[in-house]
Protein backbone atom coordinates (compact mmCIF):
# COMPACT_ATOMS: atom_id res chain seq x y z
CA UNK A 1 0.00 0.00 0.00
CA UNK A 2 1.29 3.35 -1.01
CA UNK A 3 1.62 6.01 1.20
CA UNK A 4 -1.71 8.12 1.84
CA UNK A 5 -2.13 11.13 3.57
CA UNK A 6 -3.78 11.15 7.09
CA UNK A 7 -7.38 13.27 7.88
CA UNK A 8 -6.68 16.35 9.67
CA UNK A 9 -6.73 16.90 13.78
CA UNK A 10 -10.45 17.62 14.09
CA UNK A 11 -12.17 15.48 11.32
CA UNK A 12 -10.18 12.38 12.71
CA UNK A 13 -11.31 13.55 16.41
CA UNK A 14 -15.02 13.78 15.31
CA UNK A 15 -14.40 9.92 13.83
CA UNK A 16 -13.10 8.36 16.68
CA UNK A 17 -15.87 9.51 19.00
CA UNK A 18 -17.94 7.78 16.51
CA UNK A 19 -15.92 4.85 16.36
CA UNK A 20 -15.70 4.87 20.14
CA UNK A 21 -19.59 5.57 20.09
CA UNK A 22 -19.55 2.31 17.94
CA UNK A 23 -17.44 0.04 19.85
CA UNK A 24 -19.45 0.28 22.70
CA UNK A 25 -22.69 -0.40 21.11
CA UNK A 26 -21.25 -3.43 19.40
CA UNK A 27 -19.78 -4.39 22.92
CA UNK A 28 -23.47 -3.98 24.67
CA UNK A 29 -24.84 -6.31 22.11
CA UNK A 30 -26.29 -3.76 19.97
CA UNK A 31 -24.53 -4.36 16.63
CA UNK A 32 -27.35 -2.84 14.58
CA UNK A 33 -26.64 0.70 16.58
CA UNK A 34 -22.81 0.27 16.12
CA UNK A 35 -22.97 -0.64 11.78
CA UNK A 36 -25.26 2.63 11.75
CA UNK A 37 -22.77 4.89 14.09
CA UNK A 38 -19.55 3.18 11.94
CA UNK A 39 -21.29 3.96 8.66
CA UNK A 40 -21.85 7.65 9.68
CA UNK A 41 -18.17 7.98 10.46
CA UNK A 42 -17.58 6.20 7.04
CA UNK A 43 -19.78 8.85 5.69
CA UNK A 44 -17.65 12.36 6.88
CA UNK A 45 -14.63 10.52 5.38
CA UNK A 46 -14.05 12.80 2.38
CA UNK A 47 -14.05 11.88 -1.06
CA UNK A 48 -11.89 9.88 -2.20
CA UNK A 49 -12.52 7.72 1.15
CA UNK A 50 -10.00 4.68 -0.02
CA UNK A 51 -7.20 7.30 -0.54
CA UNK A 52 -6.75 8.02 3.09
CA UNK A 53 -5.21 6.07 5.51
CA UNK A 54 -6.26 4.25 8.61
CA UNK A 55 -9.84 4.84 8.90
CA UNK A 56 -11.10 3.83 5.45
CA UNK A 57 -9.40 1.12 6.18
CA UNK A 58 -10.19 0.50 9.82
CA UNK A 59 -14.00 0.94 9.08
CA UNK A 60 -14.55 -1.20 6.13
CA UNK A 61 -12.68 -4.33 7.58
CA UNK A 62 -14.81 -3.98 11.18
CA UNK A 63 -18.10 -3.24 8.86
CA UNK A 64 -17.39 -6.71 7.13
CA UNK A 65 -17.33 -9.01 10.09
CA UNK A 66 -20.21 -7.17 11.74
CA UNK A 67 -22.06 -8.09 8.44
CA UNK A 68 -21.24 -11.26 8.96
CA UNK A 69 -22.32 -11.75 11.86
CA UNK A 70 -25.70 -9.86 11.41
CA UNK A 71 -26.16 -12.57 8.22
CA UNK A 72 -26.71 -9.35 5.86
CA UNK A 73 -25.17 -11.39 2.97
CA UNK A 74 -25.65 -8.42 0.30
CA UNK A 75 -24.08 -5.35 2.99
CA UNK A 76 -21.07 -8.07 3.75
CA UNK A 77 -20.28 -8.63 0.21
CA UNK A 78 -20.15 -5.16 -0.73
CA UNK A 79 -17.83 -4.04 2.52
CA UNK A 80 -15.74 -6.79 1.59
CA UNK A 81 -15.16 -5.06 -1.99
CA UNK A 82 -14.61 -1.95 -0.10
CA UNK A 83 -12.13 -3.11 2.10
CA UNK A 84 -10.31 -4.85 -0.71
CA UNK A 85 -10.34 -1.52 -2.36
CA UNK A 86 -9.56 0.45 0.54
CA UNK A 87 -6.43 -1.72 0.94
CA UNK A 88 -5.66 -0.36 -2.76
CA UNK A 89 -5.73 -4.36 -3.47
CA UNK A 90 -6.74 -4.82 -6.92
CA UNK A 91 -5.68 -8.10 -7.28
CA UNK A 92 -7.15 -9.39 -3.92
CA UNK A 93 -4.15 -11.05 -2.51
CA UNK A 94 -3.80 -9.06 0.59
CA UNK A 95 -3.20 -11.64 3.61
CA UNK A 96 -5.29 -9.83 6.43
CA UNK A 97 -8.18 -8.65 3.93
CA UNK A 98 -8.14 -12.55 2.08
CA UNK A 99 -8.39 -13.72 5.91
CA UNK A 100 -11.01 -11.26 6.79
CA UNK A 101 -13.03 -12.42 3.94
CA UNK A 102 -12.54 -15.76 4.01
CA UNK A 103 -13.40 -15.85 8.32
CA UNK A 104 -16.58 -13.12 7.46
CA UNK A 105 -18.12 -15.71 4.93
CA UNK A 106 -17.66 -18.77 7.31
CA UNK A 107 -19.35 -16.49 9.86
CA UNK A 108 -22.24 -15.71 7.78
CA UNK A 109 -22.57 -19.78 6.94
CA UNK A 110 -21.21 -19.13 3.09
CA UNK A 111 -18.98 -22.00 3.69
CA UNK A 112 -18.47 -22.95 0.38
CA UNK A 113 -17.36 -19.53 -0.33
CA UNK A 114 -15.28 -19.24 2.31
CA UNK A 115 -13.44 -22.31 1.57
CA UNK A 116 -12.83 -21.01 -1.67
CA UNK A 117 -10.84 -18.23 0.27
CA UNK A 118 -9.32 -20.29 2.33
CA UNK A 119 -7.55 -22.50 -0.49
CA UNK A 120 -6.48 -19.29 -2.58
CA UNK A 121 -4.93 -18.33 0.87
CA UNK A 122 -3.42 -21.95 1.34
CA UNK A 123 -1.90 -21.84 -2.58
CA UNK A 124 -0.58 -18.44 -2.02
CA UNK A 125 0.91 -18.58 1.31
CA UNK A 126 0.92 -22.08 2.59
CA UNK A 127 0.32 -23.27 5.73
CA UNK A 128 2.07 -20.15 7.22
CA UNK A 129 -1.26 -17.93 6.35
CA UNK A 130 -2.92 -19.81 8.74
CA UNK A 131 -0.95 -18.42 11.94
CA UNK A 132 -1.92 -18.69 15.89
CA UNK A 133 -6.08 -18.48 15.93
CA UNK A 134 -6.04 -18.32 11.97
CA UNK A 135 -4.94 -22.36 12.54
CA UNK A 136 -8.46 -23.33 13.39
CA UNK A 137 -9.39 -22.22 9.37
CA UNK A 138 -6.12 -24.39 7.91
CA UNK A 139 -8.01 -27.01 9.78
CA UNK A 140 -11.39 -26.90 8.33
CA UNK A 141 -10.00 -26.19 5.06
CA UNK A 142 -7.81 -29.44 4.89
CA UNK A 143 -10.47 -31.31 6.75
CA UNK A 144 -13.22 -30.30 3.32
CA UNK A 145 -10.41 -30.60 0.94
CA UNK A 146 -9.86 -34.33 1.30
């Protein structure tokens, strides 16, 4: 990832009281409350949000698994794109975003699609892209493989 300028002082102040706003509602159970606060940090982000660093980035990757876990197939598929993008990953052979995706669609019971992940994750990195709690996934992807 190329180097991309930062949000000024205040604008990155007013996010992470959102963000903080959002962590605790996710955190009290209330993930509903938190995707709508995250999205309306997402949404003072100016334009072009994927050129800045940290919070495009930050956002779209804790959008996906919250997705995920809320089964909203359509929203997680499209934050997954974002995140991809935000990432400035083109090609979609990031490690963390390939592992976000792969864990988000195993969460929302896509398994198939996740184990499609998985193995792209297996050929490109080997069993070292499945590291410490990542393991469990090298698992269940050699356990449907054979």
């Amino acid at each position: 990832m190329s180097h991309r300028p930062e949000l000024d002082r205040d604008l990155s102040r007013r996010i992470d009281a959102l963000l903080k706003e959002s962590g605790e509602k996710n955190r009290s159970g209330d993930t509903w409350s938190s995707i709508e606060i995250a999205l309306r940090a997402w949404d003072i982000i100016p334009e072009s949000k994927e050129d800045w660093d940290f919070y495009p980035q930050t956002i779209a990757a804790s959008l996906v698994k919250k997705y995920a876990l809320q089964k909203d197939i359509d929203h997680l598929r499209r934050w997954i794109d974002i995140t991809y993008t935000a990432y400035d990953d083109t090609e979609r052979t990031n490690h963390f975003v390939m592992m976000l995706e792969g864990s988000s669609l195993l969460d929302a019971g896509l398994d198939r699609e996740a184990m499609d992940v998985f193995r792209k994750i297996y050929e490109r990195f080997g069993a070292e892209g499945f590291r410490g709690d990542q393991k469990k996934y090298l698992d269940l992807y050699l356990k449907e493989k054979s």
